[in-house]
N, C-alpha and C. Protein backbone atom coordinates (compact mmCIF):
# COMPACT_ATOMS: atom_id res chain seq x y z
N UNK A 1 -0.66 -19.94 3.82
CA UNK A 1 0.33 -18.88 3.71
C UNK A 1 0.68 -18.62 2.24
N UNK A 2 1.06 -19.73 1.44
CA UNK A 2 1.18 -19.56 -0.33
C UNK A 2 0.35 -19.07 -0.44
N UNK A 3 -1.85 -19.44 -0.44
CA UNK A 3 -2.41 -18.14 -0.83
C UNK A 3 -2.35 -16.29 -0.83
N UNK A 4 -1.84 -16.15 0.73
CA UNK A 4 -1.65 -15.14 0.89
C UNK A 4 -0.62 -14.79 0.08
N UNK A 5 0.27 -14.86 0.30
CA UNK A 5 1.56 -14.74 -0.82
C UNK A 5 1.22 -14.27 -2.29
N UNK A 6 0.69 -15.23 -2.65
CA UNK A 6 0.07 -15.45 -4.27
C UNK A 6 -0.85 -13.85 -4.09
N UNK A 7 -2.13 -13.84 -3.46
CA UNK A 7 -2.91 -12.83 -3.41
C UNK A 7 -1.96 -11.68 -3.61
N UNK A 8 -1.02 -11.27 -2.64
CA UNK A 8 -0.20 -9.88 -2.70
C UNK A 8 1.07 -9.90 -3.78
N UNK A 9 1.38 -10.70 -3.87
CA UNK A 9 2.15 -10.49 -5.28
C UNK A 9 1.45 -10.35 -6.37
N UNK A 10 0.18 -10.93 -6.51
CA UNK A 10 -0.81 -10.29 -7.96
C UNK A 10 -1.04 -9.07 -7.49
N UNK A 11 -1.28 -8.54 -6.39
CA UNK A 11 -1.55 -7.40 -5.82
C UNK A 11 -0.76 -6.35 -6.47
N UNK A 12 0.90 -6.69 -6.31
CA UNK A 12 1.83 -5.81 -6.17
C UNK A 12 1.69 -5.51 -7.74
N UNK A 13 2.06 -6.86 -8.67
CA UNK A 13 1.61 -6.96 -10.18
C UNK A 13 0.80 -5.80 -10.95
N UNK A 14 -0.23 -5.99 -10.04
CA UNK A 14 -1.64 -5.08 -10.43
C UNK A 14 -1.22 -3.51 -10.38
N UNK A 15 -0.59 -2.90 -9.00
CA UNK A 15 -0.43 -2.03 -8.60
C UNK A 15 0.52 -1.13 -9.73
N UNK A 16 1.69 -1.93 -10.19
CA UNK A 16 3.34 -1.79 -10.70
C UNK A 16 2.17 -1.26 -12.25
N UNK A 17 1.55 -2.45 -12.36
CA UNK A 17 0.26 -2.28 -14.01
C UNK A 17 0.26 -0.96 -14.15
N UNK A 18 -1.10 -0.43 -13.23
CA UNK A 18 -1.54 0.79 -13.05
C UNK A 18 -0.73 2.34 -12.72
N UNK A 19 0.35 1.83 -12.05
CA UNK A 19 1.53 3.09 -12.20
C UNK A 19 2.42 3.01 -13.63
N UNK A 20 2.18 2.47 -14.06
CA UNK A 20 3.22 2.12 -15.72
C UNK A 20 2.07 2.99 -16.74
N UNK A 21 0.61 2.20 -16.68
CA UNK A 21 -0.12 2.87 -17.86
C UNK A 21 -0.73 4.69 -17.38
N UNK A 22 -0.58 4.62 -16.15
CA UNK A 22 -0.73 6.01 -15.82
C UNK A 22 -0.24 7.21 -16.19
N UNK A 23 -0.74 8.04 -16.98
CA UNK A 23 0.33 8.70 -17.68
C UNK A 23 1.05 8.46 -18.77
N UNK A 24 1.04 7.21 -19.56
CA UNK A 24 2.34 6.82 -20.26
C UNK A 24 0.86 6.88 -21.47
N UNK A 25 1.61 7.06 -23.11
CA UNK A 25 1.02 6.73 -24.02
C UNK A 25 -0.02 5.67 -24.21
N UNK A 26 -0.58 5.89 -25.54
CA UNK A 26 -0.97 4.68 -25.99
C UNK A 26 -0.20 3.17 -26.07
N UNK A 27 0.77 3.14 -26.77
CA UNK A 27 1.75 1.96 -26.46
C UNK A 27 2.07 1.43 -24.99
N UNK A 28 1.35 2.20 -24.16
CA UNK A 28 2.05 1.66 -22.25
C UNK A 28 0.74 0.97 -22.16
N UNK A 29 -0.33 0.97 -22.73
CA UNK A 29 -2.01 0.82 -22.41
C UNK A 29 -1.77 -1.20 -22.29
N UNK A 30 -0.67 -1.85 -23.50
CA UNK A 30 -0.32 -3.49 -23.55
C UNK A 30 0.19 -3.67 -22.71
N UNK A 31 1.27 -3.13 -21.79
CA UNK A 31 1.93 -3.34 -20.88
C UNK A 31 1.34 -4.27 -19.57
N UNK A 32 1.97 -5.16 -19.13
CA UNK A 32 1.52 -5.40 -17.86
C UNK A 32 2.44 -6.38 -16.97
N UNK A 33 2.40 -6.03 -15.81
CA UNK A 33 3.12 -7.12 -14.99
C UNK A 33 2.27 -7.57 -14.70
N UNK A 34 3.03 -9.19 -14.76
CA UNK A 34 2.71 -10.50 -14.08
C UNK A 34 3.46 -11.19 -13.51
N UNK A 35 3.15 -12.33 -12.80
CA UNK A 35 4.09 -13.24 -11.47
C UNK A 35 3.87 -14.45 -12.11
N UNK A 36 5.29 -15.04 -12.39
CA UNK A 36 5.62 -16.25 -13.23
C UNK A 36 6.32 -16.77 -12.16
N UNK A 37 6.50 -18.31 -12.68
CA UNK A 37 7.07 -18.89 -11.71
C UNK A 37 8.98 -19.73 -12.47
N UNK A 38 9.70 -19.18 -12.02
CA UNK A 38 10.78 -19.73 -13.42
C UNK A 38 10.43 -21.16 -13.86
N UNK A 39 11.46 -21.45 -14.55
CA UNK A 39 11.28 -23.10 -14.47
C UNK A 39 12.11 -23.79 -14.46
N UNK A 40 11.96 -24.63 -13.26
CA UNK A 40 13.08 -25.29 -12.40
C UNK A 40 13.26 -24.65 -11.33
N UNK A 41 12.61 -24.07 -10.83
CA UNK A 41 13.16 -22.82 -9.48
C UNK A 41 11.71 -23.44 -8.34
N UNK A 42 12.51 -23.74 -7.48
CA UNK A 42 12.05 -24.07 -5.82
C UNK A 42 11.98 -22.78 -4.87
N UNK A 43 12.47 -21.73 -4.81
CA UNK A 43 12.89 -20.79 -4.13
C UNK A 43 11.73 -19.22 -4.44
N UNK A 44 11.79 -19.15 -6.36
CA UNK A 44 11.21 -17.74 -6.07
C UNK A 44 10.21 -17.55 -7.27
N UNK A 45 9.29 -16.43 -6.94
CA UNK A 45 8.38 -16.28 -8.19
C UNK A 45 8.94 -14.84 -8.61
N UNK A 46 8.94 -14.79 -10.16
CA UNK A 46 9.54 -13.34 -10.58
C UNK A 46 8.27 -12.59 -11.20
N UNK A 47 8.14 -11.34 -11.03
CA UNK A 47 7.50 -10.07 -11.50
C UNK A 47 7.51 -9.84 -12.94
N UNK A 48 7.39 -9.93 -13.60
CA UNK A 48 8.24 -9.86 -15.00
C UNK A 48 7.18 -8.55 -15.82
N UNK A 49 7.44 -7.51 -16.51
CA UNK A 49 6.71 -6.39 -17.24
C UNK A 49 6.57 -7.24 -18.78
N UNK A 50 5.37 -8.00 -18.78
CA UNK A 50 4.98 -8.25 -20.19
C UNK A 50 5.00 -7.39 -21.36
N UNK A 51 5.59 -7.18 -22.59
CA UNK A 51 4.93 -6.13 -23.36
C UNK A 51 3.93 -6.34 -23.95
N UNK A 52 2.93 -7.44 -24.01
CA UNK A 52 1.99 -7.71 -24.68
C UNK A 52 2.01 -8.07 -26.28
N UNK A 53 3.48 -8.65 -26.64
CA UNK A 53 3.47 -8.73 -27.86
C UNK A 53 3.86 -10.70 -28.19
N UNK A 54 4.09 -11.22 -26.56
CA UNK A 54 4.40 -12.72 -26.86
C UNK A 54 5.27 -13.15 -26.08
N UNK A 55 5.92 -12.09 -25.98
CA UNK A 55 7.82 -12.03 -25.28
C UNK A 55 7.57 -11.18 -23.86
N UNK A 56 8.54 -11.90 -23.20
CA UNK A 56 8.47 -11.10 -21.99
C UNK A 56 9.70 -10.03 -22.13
N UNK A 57 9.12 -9.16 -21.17
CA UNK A 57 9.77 -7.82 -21.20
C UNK A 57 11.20 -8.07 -20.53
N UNK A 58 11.01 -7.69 -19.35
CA UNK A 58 12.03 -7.72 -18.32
C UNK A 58 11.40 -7.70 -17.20
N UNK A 59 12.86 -8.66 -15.89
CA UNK A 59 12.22 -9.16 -15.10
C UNK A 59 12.68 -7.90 -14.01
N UNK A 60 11.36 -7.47 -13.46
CA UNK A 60 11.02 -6.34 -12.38
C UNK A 60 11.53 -6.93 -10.96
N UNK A 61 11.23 -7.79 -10.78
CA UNK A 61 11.45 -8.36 -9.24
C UNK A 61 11.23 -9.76 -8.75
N UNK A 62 11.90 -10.24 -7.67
CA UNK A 62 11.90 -11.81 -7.83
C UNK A 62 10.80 -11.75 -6.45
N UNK A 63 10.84 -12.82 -5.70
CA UNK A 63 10.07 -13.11 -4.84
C UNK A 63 10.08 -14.45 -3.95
N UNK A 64 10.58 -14.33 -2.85
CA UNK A 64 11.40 -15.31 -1.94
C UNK A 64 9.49 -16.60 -1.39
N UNK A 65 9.59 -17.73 -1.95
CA UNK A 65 8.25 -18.46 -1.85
C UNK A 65 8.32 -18.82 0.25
N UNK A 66 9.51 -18.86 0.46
CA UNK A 66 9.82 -19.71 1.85
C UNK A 66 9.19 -18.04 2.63
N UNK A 67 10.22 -17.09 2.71
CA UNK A 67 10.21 -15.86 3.48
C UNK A 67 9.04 -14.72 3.01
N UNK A 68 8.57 -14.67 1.69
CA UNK A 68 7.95 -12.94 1.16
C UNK A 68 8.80 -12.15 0.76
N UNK A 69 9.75 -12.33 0.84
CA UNK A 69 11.06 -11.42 0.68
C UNK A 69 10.83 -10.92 -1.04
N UNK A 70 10.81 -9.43 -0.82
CA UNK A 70 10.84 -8.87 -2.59
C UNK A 70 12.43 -8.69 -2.51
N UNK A 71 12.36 -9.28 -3.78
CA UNK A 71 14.38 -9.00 -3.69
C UNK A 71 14.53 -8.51 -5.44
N UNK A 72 15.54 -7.14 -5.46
CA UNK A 72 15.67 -6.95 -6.58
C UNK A 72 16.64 -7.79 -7.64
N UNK A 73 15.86 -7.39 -8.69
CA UNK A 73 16.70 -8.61 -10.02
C UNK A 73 17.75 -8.20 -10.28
N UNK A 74 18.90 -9.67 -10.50
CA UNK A 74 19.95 -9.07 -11.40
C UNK A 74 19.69 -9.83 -12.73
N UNK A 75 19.16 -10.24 -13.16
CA UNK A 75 18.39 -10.84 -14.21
C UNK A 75 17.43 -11.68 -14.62
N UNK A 76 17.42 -11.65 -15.68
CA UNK A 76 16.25 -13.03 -16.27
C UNK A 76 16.28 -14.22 -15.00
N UNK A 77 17.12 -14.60 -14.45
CA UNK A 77 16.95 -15.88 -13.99
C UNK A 77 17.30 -15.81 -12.31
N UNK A 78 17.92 -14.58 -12.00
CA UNK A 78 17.84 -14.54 -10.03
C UNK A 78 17.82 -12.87 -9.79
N UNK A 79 17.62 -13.42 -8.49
CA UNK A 79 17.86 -11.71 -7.58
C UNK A 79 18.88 -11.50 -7.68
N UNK A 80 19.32 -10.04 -7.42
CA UNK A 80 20.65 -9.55 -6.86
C UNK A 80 21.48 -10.24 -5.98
N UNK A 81 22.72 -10.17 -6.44
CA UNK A 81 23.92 -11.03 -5.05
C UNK A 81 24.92 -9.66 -4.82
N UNK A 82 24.98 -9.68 -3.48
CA UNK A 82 26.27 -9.11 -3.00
C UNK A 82 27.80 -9.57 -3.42
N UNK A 83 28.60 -8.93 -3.17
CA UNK A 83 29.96 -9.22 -3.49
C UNK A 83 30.57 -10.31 -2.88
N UNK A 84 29.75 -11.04 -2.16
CA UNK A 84 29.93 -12.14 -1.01
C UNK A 84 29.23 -13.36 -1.82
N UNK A 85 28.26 -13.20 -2.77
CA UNK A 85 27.60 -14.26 -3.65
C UNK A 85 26.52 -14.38 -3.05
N UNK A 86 26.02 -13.54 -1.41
CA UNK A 86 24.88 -14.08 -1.23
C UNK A 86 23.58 -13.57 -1.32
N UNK A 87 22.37 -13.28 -1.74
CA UNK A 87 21.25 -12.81 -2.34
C UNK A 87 21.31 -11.27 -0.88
N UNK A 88 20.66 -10.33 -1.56
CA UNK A 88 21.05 -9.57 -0.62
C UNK A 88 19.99 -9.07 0.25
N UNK A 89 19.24 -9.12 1.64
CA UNK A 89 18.62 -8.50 2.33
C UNK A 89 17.05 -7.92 1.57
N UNK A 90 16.20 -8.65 1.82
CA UNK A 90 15.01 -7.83 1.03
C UNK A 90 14.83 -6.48 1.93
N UNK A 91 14.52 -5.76 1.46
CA UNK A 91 13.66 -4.44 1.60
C UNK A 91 12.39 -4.62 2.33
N UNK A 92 11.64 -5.24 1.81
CA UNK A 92 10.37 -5.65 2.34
C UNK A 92 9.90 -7.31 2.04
N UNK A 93 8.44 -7.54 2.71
CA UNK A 93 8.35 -8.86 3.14
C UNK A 93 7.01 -8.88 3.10
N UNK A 94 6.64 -9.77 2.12
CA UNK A 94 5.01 -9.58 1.62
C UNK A 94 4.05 -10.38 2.58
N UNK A 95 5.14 -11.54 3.57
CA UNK A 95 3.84 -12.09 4.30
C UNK A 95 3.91 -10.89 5.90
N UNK A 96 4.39 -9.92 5.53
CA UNK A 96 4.40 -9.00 6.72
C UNK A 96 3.36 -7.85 6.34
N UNK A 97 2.32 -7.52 7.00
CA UNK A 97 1.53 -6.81 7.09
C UNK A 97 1.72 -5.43 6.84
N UNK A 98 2.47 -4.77 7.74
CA UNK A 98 3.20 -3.25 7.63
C UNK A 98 3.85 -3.57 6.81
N UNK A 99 4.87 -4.56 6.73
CA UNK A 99 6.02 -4.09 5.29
C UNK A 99 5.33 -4.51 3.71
N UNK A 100 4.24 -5.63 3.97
CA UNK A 100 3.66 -5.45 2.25
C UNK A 100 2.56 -3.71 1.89
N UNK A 101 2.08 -3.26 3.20
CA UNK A 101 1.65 -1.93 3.14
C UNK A 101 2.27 -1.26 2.47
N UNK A 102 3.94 -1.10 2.35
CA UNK A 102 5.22 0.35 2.74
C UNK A 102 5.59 -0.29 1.45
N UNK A 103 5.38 -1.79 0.72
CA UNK A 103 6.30 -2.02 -0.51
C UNK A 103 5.10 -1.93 -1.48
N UNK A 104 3.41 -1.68 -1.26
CA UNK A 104 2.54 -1.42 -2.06
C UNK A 104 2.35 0.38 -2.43
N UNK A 105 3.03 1.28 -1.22
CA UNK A 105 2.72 2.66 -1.16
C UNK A 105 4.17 2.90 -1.79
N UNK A 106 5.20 2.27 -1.41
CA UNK A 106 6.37 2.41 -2.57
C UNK A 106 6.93 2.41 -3.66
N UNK A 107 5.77 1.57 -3.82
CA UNK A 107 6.59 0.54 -5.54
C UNK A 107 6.42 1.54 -6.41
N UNK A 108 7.16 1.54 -7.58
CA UNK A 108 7.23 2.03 -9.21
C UNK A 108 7.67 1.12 -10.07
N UNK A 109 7.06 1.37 -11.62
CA UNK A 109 7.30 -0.05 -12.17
C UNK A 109 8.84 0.27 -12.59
N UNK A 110 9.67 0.89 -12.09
CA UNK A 110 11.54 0.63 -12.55
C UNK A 110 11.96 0.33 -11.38
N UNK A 111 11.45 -0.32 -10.14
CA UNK A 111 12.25 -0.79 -9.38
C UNK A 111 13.14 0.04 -8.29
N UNK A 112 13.24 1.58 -8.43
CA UNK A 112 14.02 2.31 -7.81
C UNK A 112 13.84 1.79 -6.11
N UNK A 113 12.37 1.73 -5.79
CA UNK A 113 12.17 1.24 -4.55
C UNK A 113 12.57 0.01 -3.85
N UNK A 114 13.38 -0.92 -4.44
CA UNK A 114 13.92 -2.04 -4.12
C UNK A 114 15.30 -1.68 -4.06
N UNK A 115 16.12 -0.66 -4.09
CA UNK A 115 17.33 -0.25 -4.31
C UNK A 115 18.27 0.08 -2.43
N UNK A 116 18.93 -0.39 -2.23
CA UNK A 116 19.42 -0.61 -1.17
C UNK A 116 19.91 1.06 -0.40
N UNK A 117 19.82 1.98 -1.04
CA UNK A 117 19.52 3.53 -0.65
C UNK A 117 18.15 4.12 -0.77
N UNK A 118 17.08 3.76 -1.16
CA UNK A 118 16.30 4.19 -1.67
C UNK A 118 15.56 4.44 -0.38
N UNK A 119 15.01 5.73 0.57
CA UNK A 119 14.40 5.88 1.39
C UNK A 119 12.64 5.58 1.57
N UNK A 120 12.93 4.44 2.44
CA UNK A 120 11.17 4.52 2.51
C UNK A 120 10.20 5.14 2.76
N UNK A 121 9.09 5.12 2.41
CA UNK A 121 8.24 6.54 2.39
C UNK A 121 6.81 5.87 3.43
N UNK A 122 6.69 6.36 4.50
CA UNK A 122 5.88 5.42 5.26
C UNK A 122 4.54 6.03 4.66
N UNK A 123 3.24 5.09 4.80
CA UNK A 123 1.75 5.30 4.20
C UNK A 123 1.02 6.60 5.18
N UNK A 124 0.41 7.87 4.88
CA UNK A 124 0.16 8.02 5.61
C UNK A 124 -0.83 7.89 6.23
N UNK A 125 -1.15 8.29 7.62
CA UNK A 125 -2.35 7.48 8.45
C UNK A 125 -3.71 7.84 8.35
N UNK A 126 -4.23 6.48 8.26
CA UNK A 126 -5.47 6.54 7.95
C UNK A 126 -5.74 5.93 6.49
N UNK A 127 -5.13 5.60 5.76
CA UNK A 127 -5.04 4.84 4.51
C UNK A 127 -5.21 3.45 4.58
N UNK A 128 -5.65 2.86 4.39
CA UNK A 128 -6.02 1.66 4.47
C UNK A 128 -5.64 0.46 3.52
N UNK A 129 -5.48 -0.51 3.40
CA UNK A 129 -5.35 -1.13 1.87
C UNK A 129 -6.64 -1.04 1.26
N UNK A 130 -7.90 -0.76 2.05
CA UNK A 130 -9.08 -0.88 0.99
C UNK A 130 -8.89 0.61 -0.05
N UNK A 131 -8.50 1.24 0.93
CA UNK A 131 -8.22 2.57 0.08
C UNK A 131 -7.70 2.62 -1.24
N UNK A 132 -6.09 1.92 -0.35
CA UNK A 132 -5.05 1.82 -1.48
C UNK A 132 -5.75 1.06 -3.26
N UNK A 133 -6.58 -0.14 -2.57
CA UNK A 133 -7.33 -0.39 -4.01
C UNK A 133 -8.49 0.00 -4.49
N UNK A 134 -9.00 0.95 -3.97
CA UNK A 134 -9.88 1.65 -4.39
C UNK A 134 -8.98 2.93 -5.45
N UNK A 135 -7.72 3.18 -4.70
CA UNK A 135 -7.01 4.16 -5.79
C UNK A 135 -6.55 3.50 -6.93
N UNK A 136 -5.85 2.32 -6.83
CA UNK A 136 -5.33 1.15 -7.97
C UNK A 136 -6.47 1.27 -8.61
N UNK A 137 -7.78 0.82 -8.46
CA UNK A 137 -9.02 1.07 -9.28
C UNK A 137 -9.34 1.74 -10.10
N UNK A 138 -9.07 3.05 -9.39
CA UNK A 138 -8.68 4.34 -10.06
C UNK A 138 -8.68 4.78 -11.64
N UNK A 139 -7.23 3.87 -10.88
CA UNK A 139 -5.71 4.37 -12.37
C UNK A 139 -6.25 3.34 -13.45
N UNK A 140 -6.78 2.01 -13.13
CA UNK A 140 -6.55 0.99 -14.04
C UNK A 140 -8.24 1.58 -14.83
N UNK A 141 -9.41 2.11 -14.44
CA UNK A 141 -10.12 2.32 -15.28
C UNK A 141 -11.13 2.85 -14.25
N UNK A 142 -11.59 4.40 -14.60
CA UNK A 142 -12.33 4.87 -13.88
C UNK A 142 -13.65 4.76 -13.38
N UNK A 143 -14.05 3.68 -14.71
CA UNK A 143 -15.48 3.26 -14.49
C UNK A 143 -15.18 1.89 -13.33
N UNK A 144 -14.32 1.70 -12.93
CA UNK A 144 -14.62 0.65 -12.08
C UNK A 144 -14.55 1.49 -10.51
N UNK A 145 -14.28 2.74 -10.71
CA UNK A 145 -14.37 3.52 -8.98
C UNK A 145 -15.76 3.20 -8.47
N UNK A 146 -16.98 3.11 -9.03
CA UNK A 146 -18.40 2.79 -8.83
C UNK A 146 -18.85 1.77 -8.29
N UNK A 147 -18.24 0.43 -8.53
CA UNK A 147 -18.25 -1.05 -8.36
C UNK A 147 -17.65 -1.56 -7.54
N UNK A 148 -16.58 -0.68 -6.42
CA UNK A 148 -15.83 -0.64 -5.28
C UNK A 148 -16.92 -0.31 -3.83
C-alpha cells in the first residue's frame, strides 16, 4: 500500500511540475515539486515547490501516510487545523481510485483545489489515467509524446 501511495504522490508531484512550467517563463522551466518526508514526522509526506536554487520553496500540500488523505498546508511543518485544532477533512484520498483520478484532473500548482469551497470538477468519460499521462507527457516535453 506505501508503494502505491509513494507511486501517486510522485504522480501528483509530476503533474503540479508540468502545470507550473506550462505557460510560465523561462525562470518557471527550475521549478519543481517534490514529496519530502519532514523530519521527525510519523504521520505525513509534504509536496513542497522546489525553486531549484538549494532552498525549498513552499510547502504545496501535506499527505496523510496511514489514510492518502491530501490535506492542505498551513505551513512549513503541518496541514491545516480547524478552529477545533483538528486537521481538517481531506478533499481527496490517494489510496482511492476515483478520488486520486478527481485530485489528478483537479490539481493546480497554488492549491486552490484543496480549498474547502472549491468545486470539484469530475474527469470526463472516457479518460483514462493512461491518457491523463500521456497529456502530463505532453506538457513536461513534447518529444517524449512518441515514447508513450
Amino acid at each position: 500500500m506505501q508503494d502505491l501511495l509513494q507511486v501517486r504522490i510522485n504522480a501528483l508531484a509530476d503533474k503540479l511540475t508540468a502545470h507550473y512550467r506550462n505557460g510560465s517563463g523561462e525562470w518557471a522551466q527550475r521549478i519543481q515539486f517534490i514529496a519530502e518526508k519532514p523530519k521527525g514526522s510519523q504521520k505525513y509526506i509534504r509536496i513542497v515547490m522546489d525553486e531549484g536554487n538549494g532552498r525549498g520553496g513552499s510547502v504545496h500540500a501535506f499527505v496523510a501516510l496511514e489514510t492518502g488523505g491530501l490535506h492542505k498546508s498551513a505551513g512549513w511543518t503541518s496541514p491545516a487545523r480547524g478552529r477545533d485544532g483538528k486537521v481538517y477533512a481531506p478533499k481527496f484520498n490517494l489510496l482511492d481510485d476515483a478520488s486520486f483520478e478527481a485530485a489528478m484532473y483537479n490539481c493546480d500548482p497554488y492549491g486552490s483545489y484543496l480549498y474547502a469551497d472549491y468545486k470539484i470538477k469530475t474527469p470526463q468519460a472516457g479518460i483514462s489515467l493512461y491518457e491523463s499521462a500521456k497529456e502530463m507527457a505532453a506538457l513536461l516535453a513534447p518529444e517524449m509524446q512518441e515514447s508513450i
